[in-house]
N, C-alpha and C. Protein backbone atom coordinates (compact mmCIF):
# COMPACT_ATOMS: atom_id res chain seq x y z
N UNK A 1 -12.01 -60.15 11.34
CA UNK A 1 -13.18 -60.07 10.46
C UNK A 1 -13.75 -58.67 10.51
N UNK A 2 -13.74 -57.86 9.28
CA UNK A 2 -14.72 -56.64 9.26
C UNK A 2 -16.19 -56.46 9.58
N UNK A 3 -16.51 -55.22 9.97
CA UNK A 3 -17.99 -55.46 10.01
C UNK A 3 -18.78 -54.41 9.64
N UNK A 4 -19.29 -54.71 8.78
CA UNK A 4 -19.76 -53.77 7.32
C UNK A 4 -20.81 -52.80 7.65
N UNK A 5 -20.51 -51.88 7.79
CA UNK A 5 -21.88 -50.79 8.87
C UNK A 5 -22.79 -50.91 7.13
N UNK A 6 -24.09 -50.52 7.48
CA UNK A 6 -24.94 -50.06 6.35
C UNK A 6 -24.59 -48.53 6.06
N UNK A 7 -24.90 -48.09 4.95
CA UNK A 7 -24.76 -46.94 4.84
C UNK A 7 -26.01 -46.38 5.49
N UNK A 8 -25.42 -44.68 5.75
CA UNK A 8 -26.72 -44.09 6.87
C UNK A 8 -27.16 -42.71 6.15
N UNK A 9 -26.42 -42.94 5.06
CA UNK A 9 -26.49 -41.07 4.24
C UNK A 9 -26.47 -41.42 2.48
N UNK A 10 -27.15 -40.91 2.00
CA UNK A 10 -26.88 -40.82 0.18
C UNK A 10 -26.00 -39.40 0.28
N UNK A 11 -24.81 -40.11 -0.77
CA UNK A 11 -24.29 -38.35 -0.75
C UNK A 11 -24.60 -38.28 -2.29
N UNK A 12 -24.78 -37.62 -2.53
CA UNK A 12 -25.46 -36.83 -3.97
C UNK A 12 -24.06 -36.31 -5.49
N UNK A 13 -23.09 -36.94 -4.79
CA UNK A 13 -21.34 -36.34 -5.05
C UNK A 13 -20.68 -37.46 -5.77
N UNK A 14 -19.90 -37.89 -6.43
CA UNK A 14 -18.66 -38.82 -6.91
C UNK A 14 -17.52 -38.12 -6.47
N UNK A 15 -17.49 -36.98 -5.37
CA UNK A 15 -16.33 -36.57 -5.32
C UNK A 15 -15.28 -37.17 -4.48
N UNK A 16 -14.59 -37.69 -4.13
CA UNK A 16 -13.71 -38.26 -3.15
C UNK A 16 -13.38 -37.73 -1.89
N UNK A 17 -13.19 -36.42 -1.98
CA UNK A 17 -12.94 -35.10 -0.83
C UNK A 17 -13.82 -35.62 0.20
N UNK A 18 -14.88 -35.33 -0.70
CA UNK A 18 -16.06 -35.37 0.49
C UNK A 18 -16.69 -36.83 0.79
N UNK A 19 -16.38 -37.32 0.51
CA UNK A 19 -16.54 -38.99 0.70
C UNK A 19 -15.39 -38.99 2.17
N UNK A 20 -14.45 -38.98 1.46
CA UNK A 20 -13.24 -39.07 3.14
C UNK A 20 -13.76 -37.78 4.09
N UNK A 21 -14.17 -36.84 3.75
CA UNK A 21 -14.55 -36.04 5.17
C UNK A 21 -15.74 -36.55 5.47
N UNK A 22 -16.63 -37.08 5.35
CA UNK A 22 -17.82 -37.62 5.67
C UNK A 22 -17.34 -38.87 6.61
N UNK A 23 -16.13 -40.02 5.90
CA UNK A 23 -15.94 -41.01 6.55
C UNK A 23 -15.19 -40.61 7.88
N UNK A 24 -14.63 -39.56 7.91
CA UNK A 24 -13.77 -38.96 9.03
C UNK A 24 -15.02 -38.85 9.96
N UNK A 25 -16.08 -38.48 10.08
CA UNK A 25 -16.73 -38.11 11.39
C UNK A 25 -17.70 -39.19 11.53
N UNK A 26 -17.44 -40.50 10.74
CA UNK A 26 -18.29 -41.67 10.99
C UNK A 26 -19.46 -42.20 9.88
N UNK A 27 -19.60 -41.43 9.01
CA UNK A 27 -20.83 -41.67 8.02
C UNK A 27 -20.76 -42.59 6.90
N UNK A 28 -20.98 -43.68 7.70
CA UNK A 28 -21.73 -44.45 6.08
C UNK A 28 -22.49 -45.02 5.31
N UNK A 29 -21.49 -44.55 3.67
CA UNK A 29 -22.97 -43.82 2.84
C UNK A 29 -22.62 -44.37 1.88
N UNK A 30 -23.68 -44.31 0.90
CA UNK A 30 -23.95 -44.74 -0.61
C UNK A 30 -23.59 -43.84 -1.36
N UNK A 31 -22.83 -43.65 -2.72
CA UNK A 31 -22.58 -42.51 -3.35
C UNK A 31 -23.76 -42.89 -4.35
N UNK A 32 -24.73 -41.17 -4.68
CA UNK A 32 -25.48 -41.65 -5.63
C UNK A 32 -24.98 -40.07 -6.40
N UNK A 33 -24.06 -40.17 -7.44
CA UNK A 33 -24.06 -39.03 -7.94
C UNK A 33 -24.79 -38.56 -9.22
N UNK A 34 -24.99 -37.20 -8.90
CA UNK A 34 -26.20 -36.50 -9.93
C UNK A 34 -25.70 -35.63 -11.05
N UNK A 35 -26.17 -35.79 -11.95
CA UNK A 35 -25.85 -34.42 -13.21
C UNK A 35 -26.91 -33.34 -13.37
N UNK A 36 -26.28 -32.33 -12.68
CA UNK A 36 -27.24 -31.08 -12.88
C UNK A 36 -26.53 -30.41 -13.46
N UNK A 37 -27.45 -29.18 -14.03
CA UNK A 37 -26.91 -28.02 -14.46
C UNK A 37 -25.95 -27.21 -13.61
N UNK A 38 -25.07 -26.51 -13.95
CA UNK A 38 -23.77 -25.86 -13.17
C UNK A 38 -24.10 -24.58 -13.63
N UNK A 39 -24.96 -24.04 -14.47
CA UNK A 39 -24.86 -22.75 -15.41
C UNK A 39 -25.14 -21.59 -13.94
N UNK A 40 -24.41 -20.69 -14.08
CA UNK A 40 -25.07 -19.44 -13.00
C UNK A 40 -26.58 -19.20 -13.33
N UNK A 41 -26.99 -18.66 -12.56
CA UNK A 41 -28.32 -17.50 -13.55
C UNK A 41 -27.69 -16.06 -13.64
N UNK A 42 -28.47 -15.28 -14.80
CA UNK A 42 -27.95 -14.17 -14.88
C UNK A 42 -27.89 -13.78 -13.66
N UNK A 43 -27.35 -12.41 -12.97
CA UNK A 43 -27.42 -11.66 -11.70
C UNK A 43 -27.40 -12.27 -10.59
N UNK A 44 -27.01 -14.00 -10.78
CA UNK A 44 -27.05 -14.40 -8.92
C UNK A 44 -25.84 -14.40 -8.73
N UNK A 45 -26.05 -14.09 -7.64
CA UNK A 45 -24.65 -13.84 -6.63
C UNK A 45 -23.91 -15.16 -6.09
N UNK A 46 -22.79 -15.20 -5.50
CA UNK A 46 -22.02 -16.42 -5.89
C UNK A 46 -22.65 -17.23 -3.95
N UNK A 47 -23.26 -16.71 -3.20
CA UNK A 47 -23.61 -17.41 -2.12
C UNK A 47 -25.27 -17.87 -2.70
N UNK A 48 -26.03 -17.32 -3.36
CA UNK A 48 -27.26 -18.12 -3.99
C UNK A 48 -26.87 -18.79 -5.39
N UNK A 49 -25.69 -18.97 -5.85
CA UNK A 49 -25.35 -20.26 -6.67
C UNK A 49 -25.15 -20.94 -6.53
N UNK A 50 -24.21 -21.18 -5.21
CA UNK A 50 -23.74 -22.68 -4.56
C UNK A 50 -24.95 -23.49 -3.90
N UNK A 51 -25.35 -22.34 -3.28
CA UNK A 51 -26.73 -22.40 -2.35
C UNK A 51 -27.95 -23.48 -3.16
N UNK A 52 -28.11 -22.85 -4.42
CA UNK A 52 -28.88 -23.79 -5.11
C UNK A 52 -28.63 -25.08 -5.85
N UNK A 53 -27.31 -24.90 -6.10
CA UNK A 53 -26.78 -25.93 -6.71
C UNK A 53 -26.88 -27.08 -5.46
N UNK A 54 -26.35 -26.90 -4.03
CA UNK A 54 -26.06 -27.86 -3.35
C UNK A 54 -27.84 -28.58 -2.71
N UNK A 55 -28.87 -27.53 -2.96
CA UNK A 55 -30.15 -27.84 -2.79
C UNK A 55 -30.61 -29.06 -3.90
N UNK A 56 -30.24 -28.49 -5.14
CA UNK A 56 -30.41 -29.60 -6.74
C UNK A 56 -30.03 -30.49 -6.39
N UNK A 57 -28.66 -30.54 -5.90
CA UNK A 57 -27.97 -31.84 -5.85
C UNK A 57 -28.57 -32.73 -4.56
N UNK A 58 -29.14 -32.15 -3.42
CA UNK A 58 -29.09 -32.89 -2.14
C UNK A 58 -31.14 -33.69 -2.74
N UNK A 59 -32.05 -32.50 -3.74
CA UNK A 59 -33.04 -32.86 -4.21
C UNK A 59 -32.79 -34.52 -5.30
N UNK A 60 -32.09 -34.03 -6.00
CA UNK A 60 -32.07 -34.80 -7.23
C UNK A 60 -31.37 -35.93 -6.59
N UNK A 61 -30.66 -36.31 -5.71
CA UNK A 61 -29.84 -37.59 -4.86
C UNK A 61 -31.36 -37.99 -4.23
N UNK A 62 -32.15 -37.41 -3.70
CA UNK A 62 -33.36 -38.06 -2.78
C UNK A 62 -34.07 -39.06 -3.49
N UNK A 63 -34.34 -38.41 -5.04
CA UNK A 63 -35.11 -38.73 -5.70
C UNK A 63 -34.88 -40.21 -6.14
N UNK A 64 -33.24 -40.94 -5.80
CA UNK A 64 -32.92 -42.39 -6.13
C UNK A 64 -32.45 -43.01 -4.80
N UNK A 65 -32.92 -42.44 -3.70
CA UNK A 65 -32.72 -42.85 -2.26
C UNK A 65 -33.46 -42.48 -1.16
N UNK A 66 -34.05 -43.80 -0.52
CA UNK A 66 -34.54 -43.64 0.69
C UNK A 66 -33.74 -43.07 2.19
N UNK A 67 -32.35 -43.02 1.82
CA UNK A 67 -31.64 -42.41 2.52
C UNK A 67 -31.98 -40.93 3.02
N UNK A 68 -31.18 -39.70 3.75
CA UNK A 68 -31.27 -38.74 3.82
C UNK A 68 -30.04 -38.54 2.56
N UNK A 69 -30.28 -37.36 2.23
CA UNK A 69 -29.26 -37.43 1.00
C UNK A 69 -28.81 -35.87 0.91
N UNK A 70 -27.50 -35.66 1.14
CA UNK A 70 -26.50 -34.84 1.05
C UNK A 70 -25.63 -34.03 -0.29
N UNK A 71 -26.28 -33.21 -0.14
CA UNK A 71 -25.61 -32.28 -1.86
C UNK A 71 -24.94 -31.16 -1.72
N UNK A 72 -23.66 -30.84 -2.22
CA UNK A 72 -22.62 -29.46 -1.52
C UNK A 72 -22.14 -29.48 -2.81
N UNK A 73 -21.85 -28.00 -2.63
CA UNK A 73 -21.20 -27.44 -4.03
C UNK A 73 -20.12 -26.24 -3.17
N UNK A 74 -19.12 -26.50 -3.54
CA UNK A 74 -18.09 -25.09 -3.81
C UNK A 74 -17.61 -24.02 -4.28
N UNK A 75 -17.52 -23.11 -4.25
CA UNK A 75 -17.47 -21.84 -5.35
C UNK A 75 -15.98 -21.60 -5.07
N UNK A 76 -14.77 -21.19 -5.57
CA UNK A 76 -13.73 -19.95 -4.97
C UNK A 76 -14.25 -18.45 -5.54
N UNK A 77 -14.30 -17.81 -4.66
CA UNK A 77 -14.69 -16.26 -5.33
C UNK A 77 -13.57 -15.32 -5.23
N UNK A 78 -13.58 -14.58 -6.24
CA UNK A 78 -12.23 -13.40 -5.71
C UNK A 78 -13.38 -12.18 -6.09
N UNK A 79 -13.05 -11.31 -5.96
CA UNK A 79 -13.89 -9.72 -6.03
C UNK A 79 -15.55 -10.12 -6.59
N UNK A 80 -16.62 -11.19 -5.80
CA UNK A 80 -17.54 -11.72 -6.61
C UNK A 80 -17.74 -12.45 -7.81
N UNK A 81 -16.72 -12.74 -8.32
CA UNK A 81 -16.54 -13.43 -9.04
C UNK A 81 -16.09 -15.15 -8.95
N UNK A 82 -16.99 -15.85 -9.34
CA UNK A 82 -16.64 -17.05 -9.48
C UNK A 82 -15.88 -18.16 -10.14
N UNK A 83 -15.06 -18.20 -9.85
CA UNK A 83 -13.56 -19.12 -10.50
C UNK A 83 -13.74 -20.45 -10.56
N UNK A 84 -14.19 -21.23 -11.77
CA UNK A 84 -15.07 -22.74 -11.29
C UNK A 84 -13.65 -23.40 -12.05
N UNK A 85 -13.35 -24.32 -12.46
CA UNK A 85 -12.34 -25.63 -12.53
C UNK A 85 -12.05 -24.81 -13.82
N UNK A 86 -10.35 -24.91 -13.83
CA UNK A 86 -9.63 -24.34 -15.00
C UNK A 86 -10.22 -25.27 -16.50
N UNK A 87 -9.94 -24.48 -17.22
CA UNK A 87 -9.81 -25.29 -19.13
C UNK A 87 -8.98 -25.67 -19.27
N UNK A 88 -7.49 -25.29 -18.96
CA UNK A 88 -6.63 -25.69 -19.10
C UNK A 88 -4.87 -24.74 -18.18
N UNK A 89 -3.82 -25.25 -18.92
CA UNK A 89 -2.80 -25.02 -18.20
C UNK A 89 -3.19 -23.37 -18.20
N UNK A 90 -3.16 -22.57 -19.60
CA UNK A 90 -3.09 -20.78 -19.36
C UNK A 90 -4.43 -20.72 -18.20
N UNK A 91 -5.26 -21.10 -18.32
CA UNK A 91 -6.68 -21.00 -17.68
C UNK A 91 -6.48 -20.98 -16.32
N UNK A 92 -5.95 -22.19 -15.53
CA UNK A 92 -4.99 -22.45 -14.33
C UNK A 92 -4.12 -21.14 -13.83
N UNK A 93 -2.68 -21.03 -14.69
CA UNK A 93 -2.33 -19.87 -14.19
C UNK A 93 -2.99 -18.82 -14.21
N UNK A 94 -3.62 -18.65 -15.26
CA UNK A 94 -4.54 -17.09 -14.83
C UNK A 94 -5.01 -17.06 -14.04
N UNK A 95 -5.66 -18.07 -13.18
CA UNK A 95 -6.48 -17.82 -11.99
C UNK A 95 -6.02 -17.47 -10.59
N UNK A 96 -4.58 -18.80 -10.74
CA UNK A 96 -3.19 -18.78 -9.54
C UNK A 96 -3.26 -17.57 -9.23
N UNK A 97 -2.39 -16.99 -10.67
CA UNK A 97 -1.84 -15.39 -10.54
C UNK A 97 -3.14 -14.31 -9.64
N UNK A 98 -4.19 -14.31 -10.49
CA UNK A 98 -5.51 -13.61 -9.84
C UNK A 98 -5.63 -13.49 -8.23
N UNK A 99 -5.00 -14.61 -7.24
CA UNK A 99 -5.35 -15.13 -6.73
C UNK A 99 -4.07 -15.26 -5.48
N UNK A 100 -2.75 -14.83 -6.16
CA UNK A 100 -1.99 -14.61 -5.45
C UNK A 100 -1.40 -13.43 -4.75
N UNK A 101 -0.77 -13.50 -3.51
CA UNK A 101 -0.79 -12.21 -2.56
C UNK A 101 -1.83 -11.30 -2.50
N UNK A 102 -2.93 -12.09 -2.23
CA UNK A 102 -4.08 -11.51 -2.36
C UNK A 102 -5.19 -12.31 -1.30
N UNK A 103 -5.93 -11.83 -0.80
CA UNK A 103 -7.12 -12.47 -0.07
C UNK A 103 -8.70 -13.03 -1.00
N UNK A 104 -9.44 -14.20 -0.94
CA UNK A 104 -10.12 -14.59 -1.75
C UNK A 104 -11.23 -15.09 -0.74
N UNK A 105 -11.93 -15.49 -1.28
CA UNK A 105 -13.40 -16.67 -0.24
C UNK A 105 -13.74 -17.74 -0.77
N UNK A 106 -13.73 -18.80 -0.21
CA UNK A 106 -14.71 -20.01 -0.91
C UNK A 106 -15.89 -20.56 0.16
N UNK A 107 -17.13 -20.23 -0.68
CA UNK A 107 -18.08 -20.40 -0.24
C UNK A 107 -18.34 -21.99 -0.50
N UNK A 108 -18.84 -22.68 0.81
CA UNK A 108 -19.32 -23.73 0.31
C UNK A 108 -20.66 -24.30 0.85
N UNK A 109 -21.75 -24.61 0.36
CA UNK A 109 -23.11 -24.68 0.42
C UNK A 109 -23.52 -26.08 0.56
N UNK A 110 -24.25 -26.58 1.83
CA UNK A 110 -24.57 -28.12 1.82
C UNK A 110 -26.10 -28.16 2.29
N UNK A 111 -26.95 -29.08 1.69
CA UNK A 111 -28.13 -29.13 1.92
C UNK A 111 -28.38 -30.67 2.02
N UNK A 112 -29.39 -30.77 2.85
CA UNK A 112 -29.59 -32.61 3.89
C UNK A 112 -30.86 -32.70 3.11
N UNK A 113 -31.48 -33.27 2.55
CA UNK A 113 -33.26 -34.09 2.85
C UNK A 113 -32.92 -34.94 4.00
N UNK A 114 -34.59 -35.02 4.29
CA UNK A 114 -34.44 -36.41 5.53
C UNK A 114 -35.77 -36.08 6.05
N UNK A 115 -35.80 -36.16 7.71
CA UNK A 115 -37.44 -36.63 8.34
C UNK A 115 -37.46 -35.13 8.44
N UNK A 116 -36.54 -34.14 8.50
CA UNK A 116 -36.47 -32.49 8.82
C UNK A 116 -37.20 -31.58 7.66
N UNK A 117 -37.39 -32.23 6.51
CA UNK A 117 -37.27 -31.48 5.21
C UNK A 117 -36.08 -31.71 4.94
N UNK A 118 -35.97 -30.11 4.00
CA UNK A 118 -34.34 -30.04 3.62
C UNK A 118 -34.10 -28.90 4.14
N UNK A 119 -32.57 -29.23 5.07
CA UNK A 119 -32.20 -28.51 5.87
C UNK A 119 -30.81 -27.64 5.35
N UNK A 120 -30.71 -26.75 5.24
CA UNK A 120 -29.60 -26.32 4.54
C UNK A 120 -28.10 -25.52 5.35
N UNK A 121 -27.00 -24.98 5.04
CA UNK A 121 -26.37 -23.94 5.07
C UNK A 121 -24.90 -23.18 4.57
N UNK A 122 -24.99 -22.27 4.32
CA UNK A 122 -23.96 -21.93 3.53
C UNK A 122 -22.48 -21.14 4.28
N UNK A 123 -21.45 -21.82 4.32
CA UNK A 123 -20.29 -21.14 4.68
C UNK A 123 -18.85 -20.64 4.47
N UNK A 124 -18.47 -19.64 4.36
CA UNK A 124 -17.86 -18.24 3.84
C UNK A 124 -16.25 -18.36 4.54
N UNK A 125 -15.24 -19.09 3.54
CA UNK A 125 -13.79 -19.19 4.38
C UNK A 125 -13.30 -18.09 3.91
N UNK A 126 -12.35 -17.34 4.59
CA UNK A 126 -11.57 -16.20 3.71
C UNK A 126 -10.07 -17.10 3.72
N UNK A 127 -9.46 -17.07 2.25
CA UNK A 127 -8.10 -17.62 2.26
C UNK A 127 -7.40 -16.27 1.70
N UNK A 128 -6.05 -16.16 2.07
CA UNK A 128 -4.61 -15.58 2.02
C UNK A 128 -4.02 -16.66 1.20
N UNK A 129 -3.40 -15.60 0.28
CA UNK A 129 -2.29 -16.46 -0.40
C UNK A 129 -1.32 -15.92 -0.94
N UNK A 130 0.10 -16.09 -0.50
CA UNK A 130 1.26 -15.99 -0.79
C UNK A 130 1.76 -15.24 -2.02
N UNK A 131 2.37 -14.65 -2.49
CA UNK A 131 2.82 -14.51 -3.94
C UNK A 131 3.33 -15.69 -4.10
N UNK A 132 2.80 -15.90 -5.82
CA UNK A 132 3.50 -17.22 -6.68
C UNK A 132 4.22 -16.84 -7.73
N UNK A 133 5.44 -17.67 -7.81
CA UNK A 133 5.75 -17.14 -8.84
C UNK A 133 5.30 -18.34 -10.14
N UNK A 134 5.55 -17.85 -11.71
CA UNK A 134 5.08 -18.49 -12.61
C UNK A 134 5.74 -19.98 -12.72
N UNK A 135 7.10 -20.14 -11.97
CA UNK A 135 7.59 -21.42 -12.35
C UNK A 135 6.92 -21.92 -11.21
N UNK A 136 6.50 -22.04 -9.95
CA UNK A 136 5.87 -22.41 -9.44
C UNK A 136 4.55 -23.16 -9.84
N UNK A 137 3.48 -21.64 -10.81
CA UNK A 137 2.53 -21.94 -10.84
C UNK A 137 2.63 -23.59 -12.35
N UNK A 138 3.62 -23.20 -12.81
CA UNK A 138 3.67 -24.37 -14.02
C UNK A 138 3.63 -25.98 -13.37
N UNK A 139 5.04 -25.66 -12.24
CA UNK A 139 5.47 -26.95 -11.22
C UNK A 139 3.88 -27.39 -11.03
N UNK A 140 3.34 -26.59 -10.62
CA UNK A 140 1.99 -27.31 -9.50
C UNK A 140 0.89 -27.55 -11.09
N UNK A 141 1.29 -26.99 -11.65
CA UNK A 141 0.00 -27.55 -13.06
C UNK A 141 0.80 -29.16 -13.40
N UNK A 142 1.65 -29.37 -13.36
CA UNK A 142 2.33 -30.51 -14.07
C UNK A 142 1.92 -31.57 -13.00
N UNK A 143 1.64 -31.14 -11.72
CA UNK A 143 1.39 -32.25 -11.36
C UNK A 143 0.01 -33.07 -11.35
N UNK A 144 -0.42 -32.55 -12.10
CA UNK A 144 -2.02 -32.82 -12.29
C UNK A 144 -3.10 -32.44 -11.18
N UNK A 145 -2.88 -31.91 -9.77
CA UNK A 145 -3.80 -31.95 -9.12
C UNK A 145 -4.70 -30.89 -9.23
N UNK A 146 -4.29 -29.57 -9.76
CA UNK A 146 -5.67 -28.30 -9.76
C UNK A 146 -6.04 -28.52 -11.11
N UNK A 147 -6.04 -29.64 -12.21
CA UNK A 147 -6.71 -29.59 -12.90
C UNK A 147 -8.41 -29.97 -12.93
N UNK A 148 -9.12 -30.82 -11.98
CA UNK A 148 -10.48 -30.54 -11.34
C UNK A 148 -10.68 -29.84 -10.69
N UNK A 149 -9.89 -28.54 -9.95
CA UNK A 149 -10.50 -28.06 -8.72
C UNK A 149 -10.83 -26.70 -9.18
N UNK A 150 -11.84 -26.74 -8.62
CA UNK A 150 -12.57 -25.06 -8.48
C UNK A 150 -11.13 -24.04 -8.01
N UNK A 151 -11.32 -22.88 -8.73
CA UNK A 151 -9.97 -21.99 -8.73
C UNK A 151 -8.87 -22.14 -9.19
N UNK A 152 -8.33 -23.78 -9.79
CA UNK A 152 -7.61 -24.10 -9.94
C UNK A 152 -6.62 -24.38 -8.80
N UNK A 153 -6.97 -24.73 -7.57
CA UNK A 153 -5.96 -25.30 -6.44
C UNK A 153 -6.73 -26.42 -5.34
N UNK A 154 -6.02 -27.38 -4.66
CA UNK A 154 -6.23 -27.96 -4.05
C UNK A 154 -5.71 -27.81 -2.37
N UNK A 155 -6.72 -27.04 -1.55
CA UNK A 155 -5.73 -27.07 -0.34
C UNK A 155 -5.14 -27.61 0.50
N UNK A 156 -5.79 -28.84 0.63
CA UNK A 156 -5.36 -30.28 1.25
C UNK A 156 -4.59 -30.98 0.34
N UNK A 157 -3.75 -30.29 -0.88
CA UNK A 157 -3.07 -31.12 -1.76
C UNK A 157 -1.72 -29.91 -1.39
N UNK A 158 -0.59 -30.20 -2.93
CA UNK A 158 0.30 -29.85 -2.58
C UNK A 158 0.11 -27.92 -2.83
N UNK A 159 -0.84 -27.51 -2.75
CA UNK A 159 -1.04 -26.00 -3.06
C UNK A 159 -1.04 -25.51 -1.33
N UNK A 160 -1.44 -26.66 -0.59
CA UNK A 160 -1.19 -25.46 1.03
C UNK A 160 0.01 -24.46 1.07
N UNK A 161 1.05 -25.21 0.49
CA UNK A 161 2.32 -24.20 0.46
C UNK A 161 2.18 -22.64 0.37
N UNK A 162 1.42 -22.33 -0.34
CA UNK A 162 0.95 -20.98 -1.26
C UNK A 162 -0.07 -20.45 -0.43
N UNK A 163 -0.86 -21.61 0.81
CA UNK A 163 -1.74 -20.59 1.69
C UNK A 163 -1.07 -20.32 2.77
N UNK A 164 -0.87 -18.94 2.90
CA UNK A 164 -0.21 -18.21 4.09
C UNK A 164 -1.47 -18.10 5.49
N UNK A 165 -2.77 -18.20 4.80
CA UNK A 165 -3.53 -17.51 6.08
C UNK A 165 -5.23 -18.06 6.46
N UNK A 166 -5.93 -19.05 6.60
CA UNK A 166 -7.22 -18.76 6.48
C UNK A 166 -8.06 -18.23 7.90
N UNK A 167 -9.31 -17.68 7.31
CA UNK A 167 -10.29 -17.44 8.47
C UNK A 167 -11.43 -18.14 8.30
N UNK A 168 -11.67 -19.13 9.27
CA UNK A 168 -12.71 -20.06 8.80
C UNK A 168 -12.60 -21.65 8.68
N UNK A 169 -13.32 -22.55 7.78
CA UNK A 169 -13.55 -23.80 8.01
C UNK A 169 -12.84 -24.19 7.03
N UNK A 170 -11.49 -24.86 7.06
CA UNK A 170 -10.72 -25.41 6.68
C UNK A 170 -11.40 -26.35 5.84
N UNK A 171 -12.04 -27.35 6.39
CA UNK A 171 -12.87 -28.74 6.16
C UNK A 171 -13.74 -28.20 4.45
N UNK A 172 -14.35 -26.86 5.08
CA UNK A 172 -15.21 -26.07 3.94
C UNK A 172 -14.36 -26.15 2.74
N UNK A 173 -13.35 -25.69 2.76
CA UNK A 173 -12.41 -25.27 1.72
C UNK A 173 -12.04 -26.79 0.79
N UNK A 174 -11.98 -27.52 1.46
CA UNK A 174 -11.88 -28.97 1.17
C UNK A 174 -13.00 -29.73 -0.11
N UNK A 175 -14.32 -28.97 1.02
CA UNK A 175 -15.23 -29.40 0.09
C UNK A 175 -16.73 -29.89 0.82
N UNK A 176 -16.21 -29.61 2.37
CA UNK A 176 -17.83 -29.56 3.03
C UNK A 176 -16.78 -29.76 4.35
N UNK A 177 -18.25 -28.27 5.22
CA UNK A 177 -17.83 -27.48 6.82
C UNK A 177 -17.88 -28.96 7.23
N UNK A 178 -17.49 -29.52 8.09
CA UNK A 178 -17.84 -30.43 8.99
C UNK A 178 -18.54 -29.84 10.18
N UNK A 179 -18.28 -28.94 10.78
CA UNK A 179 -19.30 -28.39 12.20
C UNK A 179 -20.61 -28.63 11.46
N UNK A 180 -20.78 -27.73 10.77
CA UNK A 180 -22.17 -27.20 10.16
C UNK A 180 -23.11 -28.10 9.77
N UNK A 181 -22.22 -29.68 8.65
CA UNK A 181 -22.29 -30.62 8.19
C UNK A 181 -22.99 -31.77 9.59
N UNK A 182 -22.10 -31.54 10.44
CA UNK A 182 -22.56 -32.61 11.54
C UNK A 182 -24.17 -32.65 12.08
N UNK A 183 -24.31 -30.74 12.27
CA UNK A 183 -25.54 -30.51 13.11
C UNK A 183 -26.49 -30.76 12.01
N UNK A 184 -26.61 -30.47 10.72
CA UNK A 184 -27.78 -30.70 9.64
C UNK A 184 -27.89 -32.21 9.78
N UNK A 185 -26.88 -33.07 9.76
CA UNK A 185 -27.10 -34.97 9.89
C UNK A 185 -28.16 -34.99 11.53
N UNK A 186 -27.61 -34.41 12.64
CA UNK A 186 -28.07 -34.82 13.78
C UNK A 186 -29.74 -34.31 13.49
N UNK A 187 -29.94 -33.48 13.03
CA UNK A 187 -31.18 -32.57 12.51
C UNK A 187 -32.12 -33.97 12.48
N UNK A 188 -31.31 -34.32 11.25
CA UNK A 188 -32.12 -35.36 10.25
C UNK A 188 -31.97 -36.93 11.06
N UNK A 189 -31.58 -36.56 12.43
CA UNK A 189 -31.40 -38.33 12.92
C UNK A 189 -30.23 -39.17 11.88
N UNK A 190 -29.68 -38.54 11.40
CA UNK A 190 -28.39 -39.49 10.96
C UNK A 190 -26.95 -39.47 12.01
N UNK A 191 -26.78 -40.68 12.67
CA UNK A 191 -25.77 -40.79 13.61
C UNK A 191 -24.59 -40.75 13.20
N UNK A 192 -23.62 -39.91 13.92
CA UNK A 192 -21.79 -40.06 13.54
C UNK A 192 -20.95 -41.27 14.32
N UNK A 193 -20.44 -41.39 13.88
CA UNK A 193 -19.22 -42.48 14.75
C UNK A 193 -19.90 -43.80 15.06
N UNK A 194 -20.75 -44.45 14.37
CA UNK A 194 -21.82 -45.79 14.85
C UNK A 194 -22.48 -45.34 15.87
N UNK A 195 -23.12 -44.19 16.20
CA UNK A 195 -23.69 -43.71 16.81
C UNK A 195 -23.65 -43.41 18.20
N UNK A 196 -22.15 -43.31 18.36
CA UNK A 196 -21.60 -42.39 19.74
C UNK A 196 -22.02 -41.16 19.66
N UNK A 197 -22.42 -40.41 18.72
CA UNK A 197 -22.79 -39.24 18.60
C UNK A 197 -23.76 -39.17 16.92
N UNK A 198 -25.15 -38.82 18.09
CA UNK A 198 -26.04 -39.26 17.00
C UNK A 198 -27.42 -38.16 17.46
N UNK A 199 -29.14 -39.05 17.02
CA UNK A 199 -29.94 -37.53 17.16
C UNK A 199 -29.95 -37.27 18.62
């Protein structure tokens, strides 16, 4: 017989990524996902875009939950520039290519409400990546998976191939730090693992 924990977190997301990294360190939660604006502002820089976006999202999730409620956004950046989910197949490779034998960052930004306020923070992976070649980059478009993803790749999908190198939070790259992620929950009194590790 199962035994149905309550949920202990609103995540603010429909994304799946982060639903399974959340369930990986014990959290469960209600998905309440939000539609905000994605638009940059003129002149912000790509660590105060995610930054705010993942604040909107962790705000605007509170606002339909008594929960503490969890909002993260991802950027891939190459030379400051922000590479958000391809248009399509040319859109995709252009970005691959951009992006190959070359070093890049994906910033990813998570912000908590709860009894703390809202607790935030933002963290900075550097990825390496391989030269690709174009039949490659077609192979990996056909299979449907970098068609949602920011930059056009998935690294926990079949695109690891193509990462030769990272510095940093793997988990981040995914779609939320788990270190970083853990201490903002303990912040807020939300327990991990049924509460083997909790405030």
């Amino acid at each position: 017989m199962s035994v149905i924990t309550p949920p202990v977190l609103c995540l603010a997301s429909a994304s799946p990524r982060r639903r399974d990294l959340l369930a990986s360190i014990g959290v469960s939660l209600e998905a309440c996902p939000v539609d905000i604006d994605e638009t940059p502002v003129p002149g912000e820089g790509a660590e105060a875009y995610v930054a705010r976006l993942a604040r909107d999202k962790a705000l605007a999730g509170a606002e339909r939950s008594r929960l503490p409620t969890l909002g993260s956004d991802t950027a891939v950046v190459r030379d400051g520039e922000i590479l958000g989910k391809p248009e399509g197949a040319e859109h995709a490779a252009a970005m691959l290519r951009s992006l190959a034998g070359r070093e890049h960052r994906v910033l990813t930004a998570v912000a908590v409400t709860g009894p703390a306020g809202l607790l935030e923070r933002c963290v900075a992976t550097r990825v390496v990546m391989r030269e690709i070649s174009d039949a490659e980059i077609a192979a990996y478009w056909a299979t449907g998976e970098p068609a949602d993803k920011a930059g056009g790749y998935a690294i926990q999908g079949r695109a690891a191939v193509f990462v030769e190198h990272i510095a940093g939070s793997h988990s981040a790259v995914v779609g939320l730090p788990l270190y970083e992620t853990a201490e903002l929950l303990r912040r807020q009194g939300v327990a991990l693992w049924g509460g083997a590790l909790g405030s």
